[in-house]
N, C-alpha and C. Protein backbone atom coordinates (compact mmCIF):
# COMPACT_ATOMS: atom_id res chain seq x y z
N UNK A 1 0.29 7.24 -8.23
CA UNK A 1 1.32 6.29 -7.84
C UNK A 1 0.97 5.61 -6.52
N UNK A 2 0.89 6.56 -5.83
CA UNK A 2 0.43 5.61 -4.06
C UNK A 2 -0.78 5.34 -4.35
N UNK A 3 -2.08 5.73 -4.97
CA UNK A 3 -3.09 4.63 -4.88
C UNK A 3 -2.69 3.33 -5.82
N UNK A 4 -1.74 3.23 -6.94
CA UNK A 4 -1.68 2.30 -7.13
C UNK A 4 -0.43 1.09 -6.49
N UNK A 5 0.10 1.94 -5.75
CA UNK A 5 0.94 1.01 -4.64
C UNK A 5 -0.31 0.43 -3.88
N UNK A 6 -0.99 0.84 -3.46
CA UNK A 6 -2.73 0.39 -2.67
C UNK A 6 -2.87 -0.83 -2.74
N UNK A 7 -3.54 -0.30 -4.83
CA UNK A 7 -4.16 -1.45 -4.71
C UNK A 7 -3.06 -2.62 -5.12
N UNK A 8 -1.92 -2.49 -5.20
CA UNK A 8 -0.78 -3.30 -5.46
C UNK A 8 -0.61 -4.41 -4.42
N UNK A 9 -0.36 -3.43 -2.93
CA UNK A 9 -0.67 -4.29 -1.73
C UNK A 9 -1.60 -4.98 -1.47
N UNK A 10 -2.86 -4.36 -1.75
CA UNK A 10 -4.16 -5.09 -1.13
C UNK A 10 -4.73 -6.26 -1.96
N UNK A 11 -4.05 -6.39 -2.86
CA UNK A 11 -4.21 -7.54 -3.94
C UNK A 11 -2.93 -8.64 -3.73
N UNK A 12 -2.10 -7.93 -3.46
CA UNK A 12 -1.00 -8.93 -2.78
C UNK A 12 -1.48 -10.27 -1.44
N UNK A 13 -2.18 -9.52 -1.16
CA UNK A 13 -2.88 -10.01 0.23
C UNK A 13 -4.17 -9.86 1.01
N UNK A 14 -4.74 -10.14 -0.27
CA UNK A 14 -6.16 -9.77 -0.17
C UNK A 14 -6.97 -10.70 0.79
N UNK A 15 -7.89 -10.56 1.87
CA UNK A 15 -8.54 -11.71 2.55
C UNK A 15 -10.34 -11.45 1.91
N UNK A 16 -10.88 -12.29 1.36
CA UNK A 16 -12.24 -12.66 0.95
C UNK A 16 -12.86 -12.30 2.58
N UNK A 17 -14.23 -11.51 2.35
CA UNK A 17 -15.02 -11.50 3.18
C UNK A 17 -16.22 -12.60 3.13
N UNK A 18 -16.66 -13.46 2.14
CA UNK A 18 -17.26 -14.52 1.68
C UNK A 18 -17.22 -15.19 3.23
N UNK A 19 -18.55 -15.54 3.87
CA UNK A 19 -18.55 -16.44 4.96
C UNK A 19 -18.05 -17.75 4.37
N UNK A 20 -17.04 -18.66 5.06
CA UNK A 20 -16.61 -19.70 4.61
C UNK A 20 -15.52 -19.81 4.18
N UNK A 21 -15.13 -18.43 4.15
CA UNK A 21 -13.74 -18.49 3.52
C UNK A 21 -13.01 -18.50 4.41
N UNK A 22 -11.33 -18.90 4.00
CA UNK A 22 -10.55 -18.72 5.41
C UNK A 22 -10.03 -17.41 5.67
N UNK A 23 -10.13 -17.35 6.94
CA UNK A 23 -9.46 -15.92 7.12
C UNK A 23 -8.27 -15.78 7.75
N UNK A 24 -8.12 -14.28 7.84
CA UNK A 24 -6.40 -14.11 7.90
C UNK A 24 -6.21 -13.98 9.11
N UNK A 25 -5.31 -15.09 9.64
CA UNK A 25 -4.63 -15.13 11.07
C UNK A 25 -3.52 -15.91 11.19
N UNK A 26 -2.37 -15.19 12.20
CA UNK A 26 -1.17 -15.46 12.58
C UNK A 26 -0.40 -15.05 11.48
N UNK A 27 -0.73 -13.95 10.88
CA UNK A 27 0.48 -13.10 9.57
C UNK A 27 1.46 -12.51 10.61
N UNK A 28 2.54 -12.43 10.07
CA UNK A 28 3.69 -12.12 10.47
C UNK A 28 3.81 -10.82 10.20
N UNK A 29 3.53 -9.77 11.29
CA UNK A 29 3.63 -8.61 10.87
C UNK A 29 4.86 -7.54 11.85
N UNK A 30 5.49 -6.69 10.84
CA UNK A 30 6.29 -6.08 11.58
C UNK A 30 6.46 -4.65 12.30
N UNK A 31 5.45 -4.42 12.97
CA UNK A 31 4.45 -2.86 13.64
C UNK A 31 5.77 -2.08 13.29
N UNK A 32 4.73 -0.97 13.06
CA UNK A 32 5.46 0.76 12.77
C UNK A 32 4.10 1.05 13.33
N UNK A 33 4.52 2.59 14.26
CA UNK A 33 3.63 3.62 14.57
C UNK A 33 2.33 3.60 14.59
N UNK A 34 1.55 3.40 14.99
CA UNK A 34 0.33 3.90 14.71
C UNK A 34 0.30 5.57 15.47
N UNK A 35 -0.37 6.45 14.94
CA UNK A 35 -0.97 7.49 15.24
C UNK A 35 -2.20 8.17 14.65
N UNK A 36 -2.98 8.17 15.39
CA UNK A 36 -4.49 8.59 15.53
C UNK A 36 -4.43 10.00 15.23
N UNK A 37 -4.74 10.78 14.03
CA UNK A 37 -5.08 12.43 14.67
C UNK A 37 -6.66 12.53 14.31
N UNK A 38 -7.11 13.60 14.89
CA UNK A 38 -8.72 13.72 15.13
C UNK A 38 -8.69 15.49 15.18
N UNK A 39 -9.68 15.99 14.52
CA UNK A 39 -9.86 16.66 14.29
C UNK A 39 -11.35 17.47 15.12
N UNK A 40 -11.20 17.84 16.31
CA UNK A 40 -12.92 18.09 17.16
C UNK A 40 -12.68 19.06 18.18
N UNK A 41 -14.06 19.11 18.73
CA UNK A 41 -13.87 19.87 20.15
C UNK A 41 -13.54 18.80 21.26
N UNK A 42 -13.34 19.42 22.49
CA UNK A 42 -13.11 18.71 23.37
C UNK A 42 -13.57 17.26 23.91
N UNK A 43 -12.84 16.08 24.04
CA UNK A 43 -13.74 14.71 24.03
C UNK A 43 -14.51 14.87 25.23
N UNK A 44 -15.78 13.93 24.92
CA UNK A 44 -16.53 13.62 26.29
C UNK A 44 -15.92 12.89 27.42
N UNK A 45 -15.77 12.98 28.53
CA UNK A 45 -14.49 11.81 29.60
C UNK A 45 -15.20 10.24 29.27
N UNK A 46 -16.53 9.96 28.78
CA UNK A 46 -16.46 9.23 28.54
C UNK A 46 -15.90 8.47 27.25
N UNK A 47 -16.04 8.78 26.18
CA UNK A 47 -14.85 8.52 25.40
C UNK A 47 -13.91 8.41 25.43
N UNK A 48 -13.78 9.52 25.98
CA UNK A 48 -11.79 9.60 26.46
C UNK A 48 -11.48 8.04 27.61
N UNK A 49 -12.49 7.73 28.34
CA UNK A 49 -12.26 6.48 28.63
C UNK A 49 -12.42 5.48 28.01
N UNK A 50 -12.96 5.47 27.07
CA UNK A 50 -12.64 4.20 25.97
C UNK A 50 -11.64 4.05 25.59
N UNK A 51 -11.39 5.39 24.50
CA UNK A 51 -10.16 5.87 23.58
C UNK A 51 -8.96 5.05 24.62
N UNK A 52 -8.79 5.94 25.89
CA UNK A 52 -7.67 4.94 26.67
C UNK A 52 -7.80 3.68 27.21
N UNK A 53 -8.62 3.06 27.01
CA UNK A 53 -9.17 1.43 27.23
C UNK A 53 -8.35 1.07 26.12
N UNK A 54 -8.40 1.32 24.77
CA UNK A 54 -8.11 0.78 23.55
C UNK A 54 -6.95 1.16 23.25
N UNK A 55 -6.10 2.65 23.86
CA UNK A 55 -4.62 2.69 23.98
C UNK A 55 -4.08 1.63 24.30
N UNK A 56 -4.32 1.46 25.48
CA UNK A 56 -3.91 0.55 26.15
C UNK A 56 -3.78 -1.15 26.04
N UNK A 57 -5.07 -1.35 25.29
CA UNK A 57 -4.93 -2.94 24.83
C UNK A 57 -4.32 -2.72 23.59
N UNK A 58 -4.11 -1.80 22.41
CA UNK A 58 -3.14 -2.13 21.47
C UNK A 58 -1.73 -1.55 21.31
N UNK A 59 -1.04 -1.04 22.81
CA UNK A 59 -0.20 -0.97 22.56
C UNK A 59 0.84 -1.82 22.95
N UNK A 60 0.22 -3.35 23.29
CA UNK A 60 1.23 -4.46 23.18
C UNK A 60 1.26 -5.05 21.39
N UNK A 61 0.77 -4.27 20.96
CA UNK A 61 0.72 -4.97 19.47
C UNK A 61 1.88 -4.30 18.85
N UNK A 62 1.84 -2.71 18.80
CA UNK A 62 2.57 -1.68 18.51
C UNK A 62 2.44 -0.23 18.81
N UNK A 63 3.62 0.63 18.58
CA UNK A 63 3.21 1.76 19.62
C UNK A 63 1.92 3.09 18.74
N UNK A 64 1.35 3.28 19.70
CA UNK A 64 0.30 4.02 19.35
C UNK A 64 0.14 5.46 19.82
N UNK A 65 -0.01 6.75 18.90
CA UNK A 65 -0.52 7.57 19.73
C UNK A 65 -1.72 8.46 19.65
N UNK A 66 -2.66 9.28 20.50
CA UNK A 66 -3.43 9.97 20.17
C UNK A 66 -3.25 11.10 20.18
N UNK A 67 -3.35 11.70 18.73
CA UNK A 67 -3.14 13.26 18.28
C UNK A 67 -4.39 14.00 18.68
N UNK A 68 -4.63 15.08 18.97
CA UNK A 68 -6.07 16.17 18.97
C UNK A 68 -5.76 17.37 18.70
N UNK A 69 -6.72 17.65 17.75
CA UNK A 69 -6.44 18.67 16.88
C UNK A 69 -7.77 19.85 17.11
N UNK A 70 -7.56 20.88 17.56
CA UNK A 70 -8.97 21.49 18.07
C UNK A 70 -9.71 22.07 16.66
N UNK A 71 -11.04 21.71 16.59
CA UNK A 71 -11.87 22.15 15.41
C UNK A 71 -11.98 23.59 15.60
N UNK A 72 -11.85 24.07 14.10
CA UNK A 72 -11.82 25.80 14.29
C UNK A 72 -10.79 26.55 14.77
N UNK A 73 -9.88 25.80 14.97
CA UNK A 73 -8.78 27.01 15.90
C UNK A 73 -8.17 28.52 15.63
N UNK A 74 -8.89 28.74 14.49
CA UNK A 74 -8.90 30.50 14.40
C UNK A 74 -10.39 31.12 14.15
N UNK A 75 -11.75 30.19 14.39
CA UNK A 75 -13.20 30.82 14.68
C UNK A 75 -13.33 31.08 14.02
N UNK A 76 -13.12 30.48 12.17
CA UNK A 76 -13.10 31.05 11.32
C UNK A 76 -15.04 30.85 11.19
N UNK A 77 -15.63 32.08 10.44
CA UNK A 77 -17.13 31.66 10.24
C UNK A 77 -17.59 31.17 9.21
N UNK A 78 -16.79 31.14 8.48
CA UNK A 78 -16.62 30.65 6.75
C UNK A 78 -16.57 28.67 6.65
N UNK A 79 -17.23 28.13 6.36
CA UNK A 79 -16.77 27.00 6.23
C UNK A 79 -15.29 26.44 5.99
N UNK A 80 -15.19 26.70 4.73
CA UNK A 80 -13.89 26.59 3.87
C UNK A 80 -12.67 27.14 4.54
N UNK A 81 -12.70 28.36 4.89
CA UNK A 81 -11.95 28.80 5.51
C UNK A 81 -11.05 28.00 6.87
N UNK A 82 -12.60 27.12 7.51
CA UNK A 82 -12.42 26.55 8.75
C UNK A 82 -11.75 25.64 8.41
N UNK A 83 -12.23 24.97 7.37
CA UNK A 83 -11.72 23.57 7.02
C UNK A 83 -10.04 23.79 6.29
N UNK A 84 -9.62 24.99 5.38
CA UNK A 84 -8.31 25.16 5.54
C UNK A 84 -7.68 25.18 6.65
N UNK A 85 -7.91 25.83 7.67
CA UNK A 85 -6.94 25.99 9.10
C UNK A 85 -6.76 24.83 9.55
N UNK A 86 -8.67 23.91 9.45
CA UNK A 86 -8.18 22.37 9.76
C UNK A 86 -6.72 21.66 9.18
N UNK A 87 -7.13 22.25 8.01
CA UNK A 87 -6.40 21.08 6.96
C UNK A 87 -4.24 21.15 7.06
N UNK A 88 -4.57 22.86 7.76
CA UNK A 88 -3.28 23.22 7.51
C UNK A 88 -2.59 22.85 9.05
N UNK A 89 -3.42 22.78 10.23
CA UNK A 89 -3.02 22.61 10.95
C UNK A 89 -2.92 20.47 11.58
N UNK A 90 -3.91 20.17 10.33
CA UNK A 90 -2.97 18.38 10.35
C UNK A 90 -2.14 18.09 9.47
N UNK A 91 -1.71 18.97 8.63
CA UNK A 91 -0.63 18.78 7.82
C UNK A 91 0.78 18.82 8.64
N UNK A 92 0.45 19.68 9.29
CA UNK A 92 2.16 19.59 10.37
C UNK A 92 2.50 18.17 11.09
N UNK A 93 1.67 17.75 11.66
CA UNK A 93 1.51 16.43 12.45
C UNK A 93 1.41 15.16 11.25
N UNK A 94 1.28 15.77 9.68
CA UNK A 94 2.32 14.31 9.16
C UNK A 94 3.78 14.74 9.02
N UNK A 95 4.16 13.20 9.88
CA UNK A 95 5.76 13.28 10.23
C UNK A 95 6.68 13.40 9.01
N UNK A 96 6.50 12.74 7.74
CA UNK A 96 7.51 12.90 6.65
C UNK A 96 6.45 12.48 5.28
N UNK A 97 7.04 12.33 4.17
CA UNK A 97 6.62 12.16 2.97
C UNK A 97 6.46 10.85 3.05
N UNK A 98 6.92 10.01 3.48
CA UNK A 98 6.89 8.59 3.46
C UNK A 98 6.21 7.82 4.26
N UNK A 99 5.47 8.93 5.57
CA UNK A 99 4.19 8.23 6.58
C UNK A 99 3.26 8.13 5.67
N UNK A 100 2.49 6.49 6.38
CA UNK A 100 1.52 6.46 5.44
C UNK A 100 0.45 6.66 5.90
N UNK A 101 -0.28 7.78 5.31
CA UNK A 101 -1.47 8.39 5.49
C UNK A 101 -2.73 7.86 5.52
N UNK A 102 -3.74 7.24 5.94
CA UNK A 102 -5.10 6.93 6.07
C UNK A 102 -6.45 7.64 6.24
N UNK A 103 -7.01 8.12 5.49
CA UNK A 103 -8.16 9.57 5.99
C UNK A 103 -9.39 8.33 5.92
N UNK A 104 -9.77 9.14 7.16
CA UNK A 104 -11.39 8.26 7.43
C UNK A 104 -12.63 9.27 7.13
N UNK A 105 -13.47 8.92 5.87
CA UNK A 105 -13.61 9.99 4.89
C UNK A 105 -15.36 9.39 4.44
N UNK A 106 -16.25 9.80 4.46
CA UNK A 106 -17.38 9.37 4.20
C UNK A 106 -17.50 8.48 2.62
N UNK A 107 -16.66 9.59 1.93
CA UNK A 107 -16.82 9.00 0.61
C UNK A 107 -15.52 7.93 0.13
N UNK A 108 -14.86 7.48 1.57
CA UNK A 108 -13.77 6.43 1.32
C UNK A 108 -14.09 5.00 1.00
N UNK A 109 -13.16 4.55 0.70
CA UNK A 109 -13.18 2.80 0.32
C UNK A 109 -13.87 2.07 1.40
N UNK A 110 -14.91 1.47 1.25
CA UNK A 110 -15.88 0.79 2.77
C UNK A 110 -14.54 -1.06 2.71
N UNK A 111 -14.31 -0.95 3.78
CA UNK A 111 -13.65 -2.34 3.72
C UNK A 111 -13.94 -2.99 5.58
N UNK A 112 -14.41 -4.54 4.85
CA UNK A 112 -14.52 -5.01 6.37
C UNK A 112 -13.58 -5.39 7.76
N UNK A 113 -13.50 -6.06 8.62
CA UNK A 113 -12.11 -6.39 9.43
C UNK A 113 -11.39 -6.76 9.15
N UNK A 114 -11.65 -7.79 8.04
CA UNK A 114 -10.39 -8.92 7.54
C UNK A 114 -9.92 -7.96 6.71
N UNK A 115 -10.40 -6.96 5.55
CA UNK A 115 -9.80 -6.17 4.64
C UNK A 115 -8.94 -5.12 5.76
N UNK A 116 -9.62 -4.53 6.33
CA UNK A 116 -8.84 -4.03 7.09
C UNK A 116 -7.26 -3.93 7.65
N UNK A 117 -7.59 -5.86 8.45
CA UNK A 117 -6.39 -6.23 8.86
C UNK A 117 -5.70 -6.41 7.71
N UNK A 118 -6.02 -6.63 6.83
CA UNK A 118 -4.93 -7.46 5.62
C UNK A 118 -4.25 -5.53 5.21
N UNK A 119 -4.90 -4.47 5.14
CA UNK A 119 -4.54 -3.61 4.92
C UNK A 119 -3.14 -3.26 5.85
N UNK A 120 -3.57 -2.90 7.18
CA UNK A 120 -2.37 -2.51 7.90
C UNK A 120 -1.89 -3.81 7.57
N UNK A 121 -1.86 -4.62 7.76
CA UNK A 121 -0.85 -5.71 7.34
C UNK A 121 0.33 -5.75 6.76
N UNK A 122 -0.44 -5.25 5.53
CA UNK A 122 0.29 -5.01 4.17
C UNK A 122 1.36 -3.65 4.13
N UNK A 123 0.72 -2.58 4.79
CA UNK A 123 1.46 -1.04 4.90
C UNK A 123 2.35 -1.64 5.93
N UNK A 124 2.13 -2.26 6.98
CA UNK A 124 3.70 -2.60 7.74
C UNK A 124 4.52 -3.44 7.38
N UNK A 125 4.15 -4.72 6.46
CA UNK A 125 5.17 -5.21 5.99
C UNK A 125 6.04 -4.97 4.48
N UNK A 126 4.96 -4.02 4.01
CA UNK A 126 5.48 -3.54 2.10
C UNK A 126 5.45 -2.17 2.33
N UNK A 127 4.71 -1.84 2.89
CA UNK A 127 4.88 -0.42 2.49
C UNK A 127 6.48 0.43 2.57
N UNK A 128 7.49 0.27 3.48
CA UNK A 128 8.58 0.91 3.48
C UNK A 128 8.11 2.11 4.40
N UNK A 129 6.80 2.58 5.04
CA UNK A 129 6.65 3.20 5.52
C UNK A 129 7.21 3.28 7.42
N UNK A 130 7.40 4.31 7.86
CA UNK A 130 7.88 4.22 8.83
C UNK A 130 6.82 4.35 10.23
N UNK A 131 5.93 4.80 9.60
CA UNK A 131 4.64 5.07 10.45
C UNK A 131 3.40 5.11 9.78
N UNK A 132 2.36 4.90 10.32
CA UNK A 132 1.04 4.85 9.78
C UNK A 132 0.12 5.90 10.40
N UNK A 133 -0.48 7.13 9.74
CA UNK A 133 -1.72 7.72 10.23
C UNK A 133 -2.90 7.54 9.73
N UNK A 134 -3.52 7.35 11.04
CA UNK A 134 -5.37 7.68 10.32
C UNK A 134 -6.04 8.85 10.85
N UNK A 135 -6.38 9.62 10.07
CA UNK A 135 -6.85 10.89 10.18
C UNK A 135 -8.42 10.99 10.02
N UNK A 136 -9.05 11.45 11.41
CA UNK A 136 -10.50 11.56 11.58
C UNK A 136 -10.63 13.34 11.45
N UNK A 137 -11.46 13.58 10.24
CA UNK A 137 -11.36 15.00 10.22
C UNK A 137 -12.75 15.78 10.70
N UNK A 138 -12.26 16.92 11.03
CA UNK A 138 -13.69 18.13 11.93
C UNK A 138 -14.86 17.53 11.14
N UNK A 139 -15.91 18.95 11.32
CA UNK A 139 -17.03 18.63 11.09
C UNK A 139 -17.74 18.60 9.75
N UNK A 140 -16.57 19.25 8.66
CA UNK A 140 -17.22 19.62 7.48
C UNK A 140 -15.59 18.61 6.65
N UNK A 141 -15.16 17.67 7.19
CA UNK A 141 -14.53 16.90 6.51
C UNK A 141 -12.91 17.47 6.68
N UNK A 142 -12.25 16.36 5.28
CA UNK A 142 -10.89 16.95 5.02
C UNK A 142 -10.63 18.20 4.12
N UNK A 143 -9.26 18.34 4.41
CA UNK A 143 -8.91 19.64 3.35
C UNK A 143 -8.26 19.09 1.92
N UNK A 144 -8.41 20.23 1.16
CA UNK A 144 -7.84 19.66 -0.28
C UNK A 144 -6.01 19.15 0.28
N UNK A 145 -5.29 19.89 0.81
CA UNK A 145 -3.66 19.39 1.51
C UNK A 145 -3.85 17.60 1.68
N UNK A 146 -4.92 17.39 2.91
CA UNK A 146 -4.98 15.89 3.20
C UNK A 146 -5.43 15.31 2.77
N UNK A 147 -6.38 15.68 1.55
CA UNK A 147 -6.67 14.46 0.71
C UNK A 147 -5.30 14.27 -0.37
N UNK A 148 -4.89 15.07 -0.61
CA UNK A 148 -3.38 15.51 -1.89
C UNK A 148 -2.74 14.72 -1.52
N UNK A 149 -2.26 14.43 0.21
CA UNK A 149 -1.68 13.47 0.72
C UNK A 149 -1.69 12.08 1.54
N UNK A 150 -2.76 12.06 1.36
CA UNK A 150 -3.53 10.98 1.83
C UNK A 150 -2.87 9.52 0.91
N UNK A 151 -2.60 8.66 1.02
CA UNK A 151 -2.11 7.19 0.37
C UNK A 151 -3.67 6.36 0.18
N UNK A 152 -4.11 6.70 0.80
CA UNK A 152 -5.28 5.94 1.02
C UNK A 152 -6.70 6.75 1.66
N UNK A 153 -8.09 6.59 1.62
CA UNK A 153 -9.08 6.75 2.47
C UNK A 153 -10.28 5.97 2.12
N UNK A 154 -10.52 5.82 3.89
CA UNK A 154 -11.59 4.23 3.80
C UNK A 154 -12.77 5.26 4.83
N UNK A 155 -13.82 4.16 5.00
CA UNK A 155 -15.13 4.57 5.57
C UNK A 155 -15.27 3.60 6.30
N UNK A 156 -16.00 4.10 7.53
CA UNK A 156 -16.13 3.35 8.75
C UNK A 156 -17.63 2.77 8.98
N UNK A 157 -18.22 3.33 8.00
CA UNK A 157 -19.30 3.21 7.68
C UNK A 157 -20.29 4.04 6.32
N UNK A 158 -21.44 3.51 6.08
CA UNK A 158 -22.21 4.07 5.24
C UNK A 158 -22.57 5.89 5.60
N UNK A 159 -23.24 5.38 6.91
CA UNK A 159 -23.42 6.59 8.32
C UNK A 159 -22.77 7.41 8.41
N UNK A 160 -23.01 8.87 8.06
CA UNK A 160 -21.52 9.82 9.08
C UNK A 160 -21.72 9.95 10.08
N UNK A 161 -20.37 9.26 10.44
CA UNK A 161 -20.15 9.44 12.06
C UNK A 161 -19.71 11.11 12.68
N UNK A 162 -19.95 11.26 13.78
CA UNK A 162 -19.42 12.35 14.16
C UNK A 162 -17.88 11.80 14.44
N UNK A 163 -17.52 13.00 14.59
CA UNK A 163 -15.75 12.27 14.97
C UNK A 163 -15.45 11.30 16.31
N UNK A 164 -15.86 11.87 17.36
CA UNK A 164 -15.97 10.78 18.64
C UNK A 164 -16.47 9.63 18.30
N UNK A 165 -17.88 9.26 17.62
CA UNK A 165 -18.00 7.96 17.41
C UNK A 165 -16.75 7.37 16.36
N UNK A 166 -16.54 7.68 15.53
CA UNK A 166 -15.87 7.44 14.34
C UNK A 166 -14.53 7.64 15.20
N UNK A 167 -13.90 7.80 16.21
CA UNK A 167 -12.37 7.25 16.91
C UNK A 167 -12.57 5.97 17.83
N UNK A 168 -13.79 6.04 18.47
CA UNK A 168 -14.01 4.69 18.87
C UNK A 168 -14.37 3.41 18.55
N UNK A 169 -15.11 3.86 16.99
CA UNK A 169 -15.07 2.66 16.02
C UNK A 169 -14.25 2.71 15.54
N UNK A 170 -12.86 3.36 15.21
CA UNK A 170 -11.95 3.15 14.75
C UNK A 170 -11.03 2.62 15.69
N UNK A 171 -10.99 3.00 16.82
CA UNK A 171 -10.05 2.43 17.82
C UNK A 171 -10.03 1.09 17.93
N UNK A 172 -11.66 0.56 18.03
CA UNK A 172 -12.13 -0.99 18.23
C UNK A 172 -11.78 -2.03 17.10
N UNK A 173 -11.54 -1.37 16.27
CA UNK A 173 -11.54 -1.71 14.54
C UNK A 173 -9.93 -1.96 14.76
N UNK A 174 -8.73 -1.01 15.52
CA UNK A 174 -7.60 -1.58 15.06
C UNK A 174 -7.14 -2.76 16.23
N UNK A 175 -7.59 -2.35 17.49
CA UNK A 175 -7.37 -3.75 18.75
C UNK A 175 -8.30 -5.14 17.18
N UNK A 176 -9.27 -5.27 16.82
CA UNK A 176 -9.37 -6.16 16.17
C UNK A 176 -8.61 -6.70 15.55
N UNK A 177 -8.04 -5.90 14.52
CA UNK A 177 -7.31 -5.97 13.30
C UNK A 177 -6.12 -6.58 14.18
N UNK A 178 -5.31 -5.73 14.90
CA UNK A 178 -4.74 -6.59 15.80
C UNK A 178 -4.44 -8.20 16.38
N UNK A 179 -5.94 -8.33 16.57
CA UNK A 179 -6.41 -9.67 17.36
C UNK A 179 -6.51 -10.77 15.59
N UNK A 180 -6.96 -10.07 14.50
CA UNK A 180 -6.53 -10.90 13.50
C UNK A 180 -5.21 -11.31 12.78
N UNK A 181 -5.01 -10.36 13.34
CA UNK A 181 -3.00 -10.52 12.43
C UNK A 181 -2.59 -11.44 13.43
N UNK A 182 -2.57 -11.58 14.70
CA UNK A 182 -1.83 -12.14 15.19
C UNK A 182 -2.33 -13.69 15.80
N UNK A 183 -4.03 -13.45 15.06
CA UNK A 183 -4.36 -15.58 15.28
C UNK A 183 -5.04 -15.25 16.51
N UNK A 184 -5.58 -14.29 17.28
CA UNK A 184 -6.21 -14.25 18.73
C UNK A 184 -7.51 -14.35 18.10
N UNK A 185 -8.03 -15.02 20.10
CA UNK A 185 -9.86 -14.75 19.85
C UNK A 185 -10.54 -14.09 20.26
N UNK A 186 -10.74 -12.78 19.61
CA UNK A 186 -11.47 -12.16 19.45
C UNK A 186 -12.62 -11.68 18.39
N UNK A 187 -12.19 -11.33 16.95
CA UNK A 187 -13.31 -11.61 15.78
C UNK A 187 -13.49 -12.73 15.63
N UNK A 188 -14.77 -13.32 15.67
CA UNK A 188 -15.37 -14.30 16.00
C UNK A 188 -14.54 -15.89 16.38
């Protein structure tokens, strides 16, 4: 049902990546939540100074927050094991049945800026959702819980990222998306 609410939306308002085509700017969009959770060890301060570079420029768009979720938090030595505790301990931090979930997932939907923007776009103005998460998971991925609940999962690339890179390309990715919904110059 929610992937086909998906692709319901994203066909509603689909933007062509085709150079030449027009793209999507000055949509009328009506922000809900963003919240970031991440799944790692402790950030580098330099990241962590990005990460808050990019708080900061998108939260005149809408409010944003950053979740951290410590990788391993019971030392489990078992993979699986680890990745349940992961899984069980970002399951609490989705707020209700009706947040809409985003997992940033190697084997997710690859979509460019404009798809992107047209995506949140679409989840803040159709979805009925009250908040939006994107979930960057530990080192050996998501759990069976967050994919079960997941509405959606996209890829940030071909590349696996480690999680720090993969919050700062994601961070940069939503100030964009941002800067497209609302007609600014910034993507190209």
């Amino acid at each position: 049902m929610e992937a086909v609410l998906f692709h319901a939306m994203t066909a509603a308002c689909s933007v062509p990546s085709v150079p030449g085509r027009k793209k999507l700017t000055g949509q009328s969009v009506s922000p809900i939540p963003i919240r970031i959770l991440t799944v790692g060890k402790k950030r580098s301060p330099g990241v962590q100074l990005i990460v808050d570079d990019y708080l900061k420029k998108i939260r005149p768009y809408c409010p944003i927050d950053d979740i951290r979720i410590k990788s391993n938090p019971k030392n489990a030595s078992d993979q699986r094991v680890q990745v349940e505790h992961e899984d069980t301990a970002s399951m609490r931090h989705v707020k209700s049945d009706d947040e809409w979930v985003v997992l940033l997932d190697e084997r997710g939907s690859e979509l460019d800026s404009l798809q992107m923007a047209s995506m949140v776009g679409n989840v803040m103005n159709n979805s009925g959702a009250p908040s939006m998460m994107f979930c960057i998971g530990g080192p050996y991925g998501h759990g069976r819980l967050m994919r079960q609940r997941a509405n959606q999962s996209i890829k940030l690339s071909s590349l696996v990222l480690n999680h720090e890179v993969a919050l700062v390309v994601l961070m940069e990715q939503l100030y964009r998306t941002w800067t497209i919904l609302k007609g600014q110059k910034y993507h190209h």
